[in-house]
Structures are given as structure tokens and as C-alpha cells.
Protein backbone atom coordinates (compact mmCIF):
# COMPACT_ATOMS: atom_id res chain seq x y z
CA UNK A 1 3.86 41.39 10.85
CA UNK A 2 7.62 41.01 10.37
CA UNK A 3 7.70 40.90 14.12
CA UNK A 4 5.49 37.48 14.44
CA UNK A 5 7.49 36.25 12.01
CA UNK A 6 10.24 36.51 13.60
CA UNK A 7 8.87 34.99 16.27
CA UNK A 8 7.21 31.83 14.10
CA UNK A 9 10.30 29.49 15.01
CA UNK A 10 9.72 29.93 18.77
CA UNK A 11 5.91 29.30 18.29
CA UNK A 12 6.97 26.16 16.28
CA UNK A 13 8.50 24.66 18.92
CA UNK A 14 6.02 25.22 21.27
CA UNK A 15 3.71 23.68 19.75
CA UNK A 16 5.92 20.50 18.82
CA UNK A 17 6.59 20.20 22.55
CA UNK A 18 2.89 20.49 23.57
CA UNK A 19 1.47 18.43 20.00
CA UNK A 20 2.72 15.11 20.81
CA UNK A 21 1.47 15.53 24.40
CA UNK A 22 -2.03 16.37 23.23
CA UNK A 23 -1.73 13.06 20.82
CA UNK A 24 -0.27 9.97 23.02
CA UNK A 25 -3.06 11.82 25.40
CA UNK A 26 -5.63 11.05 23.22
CA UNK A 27 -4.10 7.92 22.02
CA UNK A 28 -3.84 6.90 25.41
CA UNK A 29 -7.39 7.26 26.21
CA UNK A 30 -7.97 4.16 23.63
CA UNK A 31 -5.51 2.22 25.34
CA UNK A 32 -7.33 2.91 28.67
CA UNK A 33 -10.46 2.01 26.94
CA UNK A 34 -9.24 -1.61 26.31
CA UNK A 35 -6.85 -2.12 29.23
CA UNK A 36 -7.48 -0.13 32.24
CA UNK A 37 -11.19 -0.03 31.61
CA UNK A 38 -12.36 -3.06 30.19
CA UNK A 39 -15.69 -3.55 31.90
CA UNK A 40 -17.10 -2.00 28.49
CA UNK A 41 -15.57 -2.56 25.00
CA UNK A 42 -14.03 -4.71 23.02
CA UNK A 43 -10.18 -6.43 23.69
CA UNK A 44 -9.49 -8.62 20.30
CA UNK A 45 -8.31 -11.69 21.01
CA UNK A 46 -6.97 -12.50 17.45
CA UNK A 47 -5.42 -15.86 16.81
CA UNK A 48 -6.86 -17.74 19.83
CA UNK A 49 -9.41 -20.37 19.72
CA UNK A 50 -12.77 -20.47 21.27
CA UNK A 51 -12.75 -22.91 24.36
CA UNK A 52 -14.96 -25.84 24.38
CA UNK A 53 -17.94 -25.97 27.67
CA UNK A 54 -20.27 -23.16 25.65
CA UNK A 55 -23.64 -24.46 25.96
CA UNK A 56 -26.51 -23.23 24.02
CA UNK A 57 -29.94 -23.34 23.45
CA UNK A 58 -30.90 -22.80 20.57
CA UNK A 59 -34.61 -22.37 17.64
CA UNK A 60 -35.23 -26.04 18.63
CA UNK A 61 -35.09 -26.19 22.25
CA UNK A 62 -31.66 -28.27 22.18
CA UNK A 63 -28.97 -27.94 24.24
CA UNK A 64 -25.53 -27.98 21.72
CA UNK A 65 -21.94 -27.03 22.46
CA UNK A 66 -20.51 -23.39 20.48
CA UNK A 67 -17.81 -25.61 19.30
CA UNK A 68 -19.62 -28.00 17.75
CA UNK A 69 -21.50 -25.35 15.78
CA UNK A 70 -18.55 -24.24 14.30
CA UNK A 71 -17.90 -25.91 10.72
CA UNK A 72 -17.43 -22.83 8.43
CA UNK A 73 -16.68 -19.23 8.78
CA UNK A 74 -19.12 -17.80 11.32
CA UNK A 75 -19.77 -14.89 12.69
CA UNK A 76 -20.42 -13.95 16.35
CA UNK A 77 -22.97 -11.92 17.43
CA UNK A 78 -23.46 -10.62 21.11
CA UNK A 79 -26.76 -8.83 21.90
CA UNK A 80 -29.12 -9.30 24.83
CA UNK A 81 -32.84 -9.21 22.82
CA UNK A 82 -35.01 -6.64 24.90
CA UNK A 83 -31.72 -3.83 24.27
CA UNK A 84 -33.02 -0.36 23.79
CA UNK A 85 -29.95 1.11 22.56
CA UNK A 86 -27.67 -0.34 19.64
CA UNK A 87 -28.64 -3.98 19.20
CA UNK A 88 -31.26 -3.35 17.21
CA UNK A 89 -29.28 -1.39 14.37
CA UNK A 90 -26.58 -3.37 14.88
CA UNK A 91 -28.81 -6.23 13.85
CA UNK A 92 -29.91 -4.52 11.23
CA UNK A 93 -26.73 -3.38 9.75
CA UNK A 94 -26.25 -7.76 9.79
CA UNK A 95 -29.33 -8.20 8.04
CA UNK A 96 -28.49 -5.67 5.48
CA UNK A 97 -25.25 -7.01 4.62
CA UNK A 98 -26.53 -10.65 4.78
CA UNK A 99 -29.16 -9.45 1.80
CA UNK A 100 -26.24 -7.72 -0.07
CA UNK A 101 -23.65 -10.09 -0.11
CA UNK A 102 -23.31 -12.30 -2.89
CA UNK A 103 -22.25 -14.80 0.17
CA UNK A 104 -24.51 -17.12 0.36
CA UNK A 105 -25.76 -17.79 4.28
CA UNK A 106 -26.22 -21.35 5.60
CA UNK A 107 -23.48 -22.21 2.97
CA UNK A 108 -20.68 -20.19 2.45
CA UNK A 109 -20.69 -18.89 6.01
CA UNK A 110 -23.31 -18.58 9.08
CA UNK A 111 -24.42 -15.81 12.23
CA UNK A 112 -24.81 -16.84 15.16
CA UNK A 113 -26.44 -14.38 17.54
CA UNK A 114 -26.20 -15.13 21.07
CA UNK A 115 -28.25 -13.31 23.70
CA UNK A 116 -25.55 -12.50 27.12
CA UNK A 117 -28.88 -11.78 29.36
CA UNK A 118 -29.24 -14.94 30.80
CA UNK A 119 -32.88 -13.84 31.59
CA UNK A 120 -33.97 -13.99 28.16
CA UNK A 121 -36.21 -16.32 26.77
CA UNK A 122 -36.33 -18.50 23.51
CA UNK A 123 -39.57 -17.20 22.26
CA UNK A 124 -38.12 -13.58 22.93
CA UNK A 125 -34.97 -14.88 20.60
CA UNK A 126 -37.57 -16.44 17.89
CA UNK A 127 -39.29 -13.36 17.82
CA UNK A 128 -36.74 -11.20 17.38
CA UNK A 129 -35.26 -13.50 14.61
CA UNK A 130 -38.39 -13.35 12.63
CA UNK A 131 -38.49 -9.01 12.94
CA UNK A 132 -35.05 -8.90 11.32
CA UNK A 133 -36.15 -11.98 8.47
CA UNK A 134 -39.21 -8.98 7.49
CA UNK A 135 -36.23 -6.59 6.85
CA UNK A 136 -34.25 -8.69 3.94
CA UNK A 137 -35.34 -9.84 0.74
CA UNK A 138 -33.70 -12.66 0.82
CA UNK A 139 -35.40 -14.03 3.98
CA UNK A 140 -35.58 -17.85 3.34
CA UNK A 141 -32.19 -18.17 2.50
CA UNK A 142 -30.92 -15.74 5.43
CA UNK A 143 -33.23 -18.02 7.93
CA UNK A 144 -31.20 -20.88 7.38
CA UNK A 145 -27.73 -19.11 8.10
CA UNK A 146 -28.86 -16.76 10.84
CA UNK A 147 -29.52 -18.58 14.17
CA UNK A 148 -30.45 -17.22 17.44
CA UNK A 149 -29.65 -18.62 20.70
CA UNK A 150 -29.66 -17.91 24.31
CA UNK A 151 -27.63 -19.23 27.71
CA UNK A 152 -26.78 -20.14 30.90
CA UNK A 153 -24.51 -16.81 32.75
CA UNK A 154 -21.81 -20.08 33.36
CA UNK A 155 -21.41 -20.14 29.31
CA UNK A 156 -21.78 -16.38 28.37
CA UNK A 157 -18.99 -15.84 30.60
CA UNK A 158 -16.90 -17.88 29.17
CA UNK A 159 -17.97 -17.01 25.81
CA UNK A 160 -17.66 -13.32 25.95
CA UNK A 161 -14.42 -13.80 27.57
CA UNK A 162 -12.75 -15.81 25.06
CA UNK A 163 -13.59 -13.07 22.58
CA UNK A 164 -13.12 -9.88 24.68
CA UNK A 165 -16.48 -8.80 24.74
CA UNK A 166 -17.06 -6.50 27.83
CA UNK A 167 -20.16 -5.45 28.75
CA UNK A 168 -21.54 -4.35 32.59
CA UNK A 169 -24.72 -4.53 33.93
CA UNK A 170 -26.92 -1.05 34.78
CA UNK A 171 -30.29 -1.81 36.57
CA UNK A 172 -32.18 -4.23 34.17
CA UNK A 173 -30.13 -3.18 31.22
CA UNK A 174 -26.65 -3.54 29.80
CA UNK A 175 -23.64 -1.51 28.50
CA UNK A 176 -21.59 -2.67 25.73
CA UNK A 177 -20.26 -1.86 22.34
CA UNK A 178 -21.29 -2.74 19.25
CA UNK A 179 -18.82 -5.39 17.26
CA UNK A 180 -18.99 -9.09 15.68
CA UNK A 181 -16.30 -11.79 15.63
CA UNK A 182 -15.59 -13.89 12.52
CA UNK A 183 -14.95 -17.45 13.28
CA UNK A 184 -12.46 -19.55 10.94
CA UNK A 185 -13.97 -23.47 10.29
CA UNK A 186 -11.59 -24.62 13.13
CA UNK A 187 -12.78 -22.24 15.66
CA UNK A 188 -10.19 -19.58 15.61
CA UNK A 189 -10.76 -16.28 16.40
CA UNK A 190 -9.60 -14.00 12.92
CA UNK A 191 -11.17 -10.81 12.93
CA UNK A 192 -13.68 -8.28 14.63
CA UNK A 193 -15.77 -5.92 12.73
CA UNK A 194 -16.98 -2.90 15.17
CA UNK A 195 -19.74 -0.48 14.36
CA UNK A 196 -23.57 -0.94 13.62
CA UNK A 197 -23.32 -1.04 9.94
CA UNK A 198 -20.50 -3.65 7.50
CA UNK A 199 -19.26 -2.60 4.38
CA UNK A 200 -20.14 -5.78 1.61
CA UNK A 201 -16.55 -6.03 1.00
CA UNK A 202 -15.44 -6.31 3.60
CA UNK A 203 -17.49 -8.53 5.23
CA UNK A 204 -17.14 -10.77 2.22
CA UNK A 205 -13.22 -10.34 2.89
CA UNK A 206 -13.55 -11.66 6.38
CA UNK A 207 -15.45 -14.48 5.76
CA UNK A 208 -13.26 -15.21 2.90
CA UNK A 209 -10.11 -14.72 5.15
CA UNK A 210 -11.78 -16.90 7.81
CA UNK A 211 -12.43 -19.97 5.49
CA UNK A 212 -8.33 -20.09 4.63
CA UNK A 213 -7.53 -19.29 8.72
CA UNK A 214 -6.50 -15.98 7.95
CA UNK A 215 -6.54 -13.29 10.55
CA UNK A 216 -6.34 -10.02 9.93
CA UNK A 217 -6.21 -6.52 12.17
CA UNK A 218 -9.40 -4.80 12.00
CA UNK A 219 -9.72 -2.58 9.01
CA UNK A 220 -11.49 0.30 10.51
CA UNK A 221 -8.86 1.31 13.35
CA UNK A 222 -8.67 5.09 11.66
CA UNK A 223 -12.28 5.38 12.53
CA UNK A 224 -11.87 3.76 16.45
CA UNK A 225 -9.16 6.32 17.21
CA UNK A 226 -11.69 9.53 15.49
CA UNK A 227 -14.84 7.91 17.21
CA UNK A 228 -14.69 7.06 21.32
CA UNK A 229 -18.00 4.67 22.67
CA UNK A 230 -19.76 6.48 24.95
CA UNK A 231 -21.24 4.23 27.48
CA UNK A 232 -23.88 6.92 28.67
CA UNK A 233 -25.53 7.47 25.14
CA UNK A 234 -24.87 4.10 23.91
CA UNK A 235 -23.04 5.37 20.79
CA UNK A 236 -20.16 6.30 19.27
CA UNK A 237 -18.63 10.29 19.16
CA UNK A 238 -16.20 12.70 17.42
CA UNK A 239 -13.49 12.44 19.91
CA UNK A 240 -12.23 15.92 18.78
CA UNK A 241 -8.78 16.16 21.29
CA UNK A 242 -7.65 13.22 19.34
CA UNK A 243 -8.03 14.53 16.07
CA UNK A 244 -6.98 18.09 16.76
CA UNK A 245 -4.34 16.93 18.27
CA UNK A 246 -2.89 14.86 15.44
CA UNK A 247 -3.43 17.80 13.19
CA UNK A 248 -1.43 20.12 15.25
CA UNK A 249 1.32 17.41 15.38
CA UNK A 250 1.16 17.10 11.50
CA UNK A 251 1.12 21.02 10.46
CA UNK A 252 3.75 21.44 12.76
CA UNK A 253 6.18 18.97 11.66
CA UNK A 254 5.04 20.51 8.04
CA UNK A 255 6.51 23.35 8.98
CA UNK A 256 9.52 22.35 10.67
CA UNK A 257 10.54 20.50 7.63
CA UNK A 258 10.05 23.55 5.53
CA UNK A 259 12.56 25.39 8.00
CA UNK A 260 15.07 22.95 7.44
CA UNK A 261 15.07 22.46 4.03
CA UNK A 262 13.89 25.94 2.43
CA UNK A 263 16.54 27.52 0.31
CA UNK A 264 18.89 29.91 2.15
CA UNK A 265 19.36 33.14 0.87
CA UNK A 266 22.63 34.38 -0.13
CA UNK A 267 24.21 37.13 1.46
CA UNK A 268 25.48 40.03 -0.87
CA UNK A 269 27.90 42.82 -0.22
């Protein structure tokens, strides 16, 4: 026993030389997700302004610029309607928020959800909208500040490029993450909320933000670098190298601080 510890210094430093490798490796992989692979994911574009040329059609057949849309905090929704993987709880984490904000839709703020299938139909949009109005209480109110639309590719790609939104194209289907954008009156990009499901507060905070032309880094970072998208699955996973990685690096340099600053003991004769 006295022999390992003896040895415990050299075993300290090999893991602070191999701990910070393990953790820009990991938190490279994030960068790689938004930079070197951006096909799929989300690159915020934070303080710019959407471009004008969006055309969409929206509940009443009529053809109306995104811009023009745009005349109090709104959020952004990207979903293509026949998705069989995370639009629909996605959605769903919306309309639950929507019913348990004290926000009130249509007023204080509006959704727009925008189909980027250019194949889709509007009676597939209207019928969508009306499965998610069954799944809130407060369904007339929601119905006015929830609006679904769909597009030509010429607009979705301009759209989904002025807010980072990657997504790629598998057979008849799509891969993409799951995220909103929240719109400030003027039609400046201030924040991004990722995941299926939005904390009340903090949607209410970004809306808030949005209406004063506030931006704001996205809140849940900590749980981007734990969690990694998986394109395959459609979902989000434990990304364990990451995490074991950072609690090498922090045990360690617990450790080497105690070295340095633990009380020597006095030789006596």
C-alpha cells in the first residue's frame, strides 16, 4: 500500500497529461457537430436578422412574406408534418408549454410552424394543427397564436439557412434536430431553445427577452455537451467520453491542488 502511494504523484500526472486530451476530444466532437458537419444540427445565428423573400402559405391558402409575419416575439418552428421520429414530441412539448404559460398566445407572442418538406400539403398542415389543439386545454386561445404553414424548397432554403437549421434528406424522410428560434418584433434572431420539451420559465424568459431585443446564449449548453444527437435513432444520448472525461480532468486537478498546498511535515532529529 505504501508502495502505490508512493507512486500516486506519477499516476497524477499521467492522468493530467491524458485528461485534457480525453476532454477537448470530446469537446471537439461538438464543435465538429456544428462546423465540420453541419448537414444535421443546429449553428445559432444569434443577433442576425431574418432576410426578406420567405414566402408562405399559410391556414388560408394565402401567399404572405415571413417578414411580414413578424410583429411580436415569435417563435420558429421547423418540422416536416408526416415525421416519424421527433416532430411529433417536439410539438408536443410546444403545446404543453403554450397551455402552461401564463403568456398569452396570439398576444403576447406567436408559433409559427413551418413544414421544410416542400411536398407537404396544407390540409396535411391543418390536420396536424388541429391533433396538437386536442392536446391543450386552452385550445381556442392557442389556435389563434399557433399557425401552420408550408413552402416552396426556394424559401425553406433560405429560411433554414438564415437560422442554421440543418437537416438532410434520407429516402422519403428527413434528419434533423430538434430546436425552436425566438424571433424579437423586428425580426432578429435572439435565442434557440433545443430539445423536445421547454421549461415555462424559460420560455416565458425568451419571449420576454425577445420583446426588449435581447439575445441571449442558450441556457441549456451543460446538457448539449452531456447529450450528442444521434442522427440514426433520431434522438439525443449520454455522450459518456465527454463526461468521463471532464471528471477525470476535475478529480485530478483536485488532487494536484491538495499536493501543493497540504501541510508539510516537519522533520525532527
Amino acid at each position: 500500500m505504501t508502495k502505490v502511494f508512493r507512486q500516486f504523484p506519477n499516476l497524477l500526472l499521467v492522468l493530467l497529461a491524458i485528461a485534457p486530451a480525453i476532454v477537448v476530444r470530446g469537446q471537439s466532437s461538438i464543435v465538429d457537430d456544428l462546423t465540420t458537419s453541419p448537414e444535421i444540427g443546429v449553428i445559432e445565428h444569434l443577433d442576425e436578422y431574418l432576410p426578406d423573400g420567405i414566402r408562405l402559405v399559410g391556414e388560408d391558402s394565402v401567399s404572405v412574406q415571413l417578414t411580414d409575419l413578424i410583429d411580436k416575439p415569435t417563435v420558429l418552428n421547423f418540422v416536416y408534418y408526416r415525421c416519424p421520429g421527433i416532430c411529433s414530441p417536439l410539438m408536443e412539448g410546444l403545446a404543453e408549454v403554450m397551455d402552461k404559460s401564463d403568456l398569452k398566445p396570439g398576444i403576447d407572442y406567436q408559433v409559427l410552424t413551418i413544414s421544410f418538406d416542400p411536398s407537404e400539403t396544407l390540409d396535411l398542415a391543418l390536420r396536424k394543427k388541429s391533433n396538437y389543439l386536442n392536446l391543450v386545454n386552452r385550445k381556442e386561445e392557442i389556435a389563434k397564436g399557433w399557425k401552420f404553414f408550408i413552402s416552396d424548397s426556394a424559401s425553406i432554403a433560405t429560411a433554414t439557412n438564415a437560422v442554421g437549421f440543418k437537416y438532410k434528406k434520407i429516402g422519403n424522410d428527413f434528419q434533423h434536430a430538434a430546436s425552436v428560434m425566438i424571433i424579437s418584433p423586428d425580426g432578429k434572431i435572439t435565442r434557440y431553445l433545443n430539445g423536445l420539451y421547454f421549461l415555462p420559465f424559460e420560455f416565458k424568459m425568451a419571449i420576454i427577452e425577445a420583446s426588449k431585443g435581447q439575445s441571449g446564449p442558450t441556457i441549456n449548453k451543460i446538457i448539449q455537451f452531456c447529450y450528442s444527437y444521434d442522427p440514426v435513432g433520431q434522438t439525443y444520448v449520454l455522450n459518456v467520453t465527454k463526461i468521463t472525461g471532464t471528471l477525470i480532468l476535475f478529480v485530478a486537478m483536485l488532487f494536484f491542488l491538495y499536493l501543493i498546498f497540504k501541510p508539510k511535515r516537519k522533520i525532527t532529529n
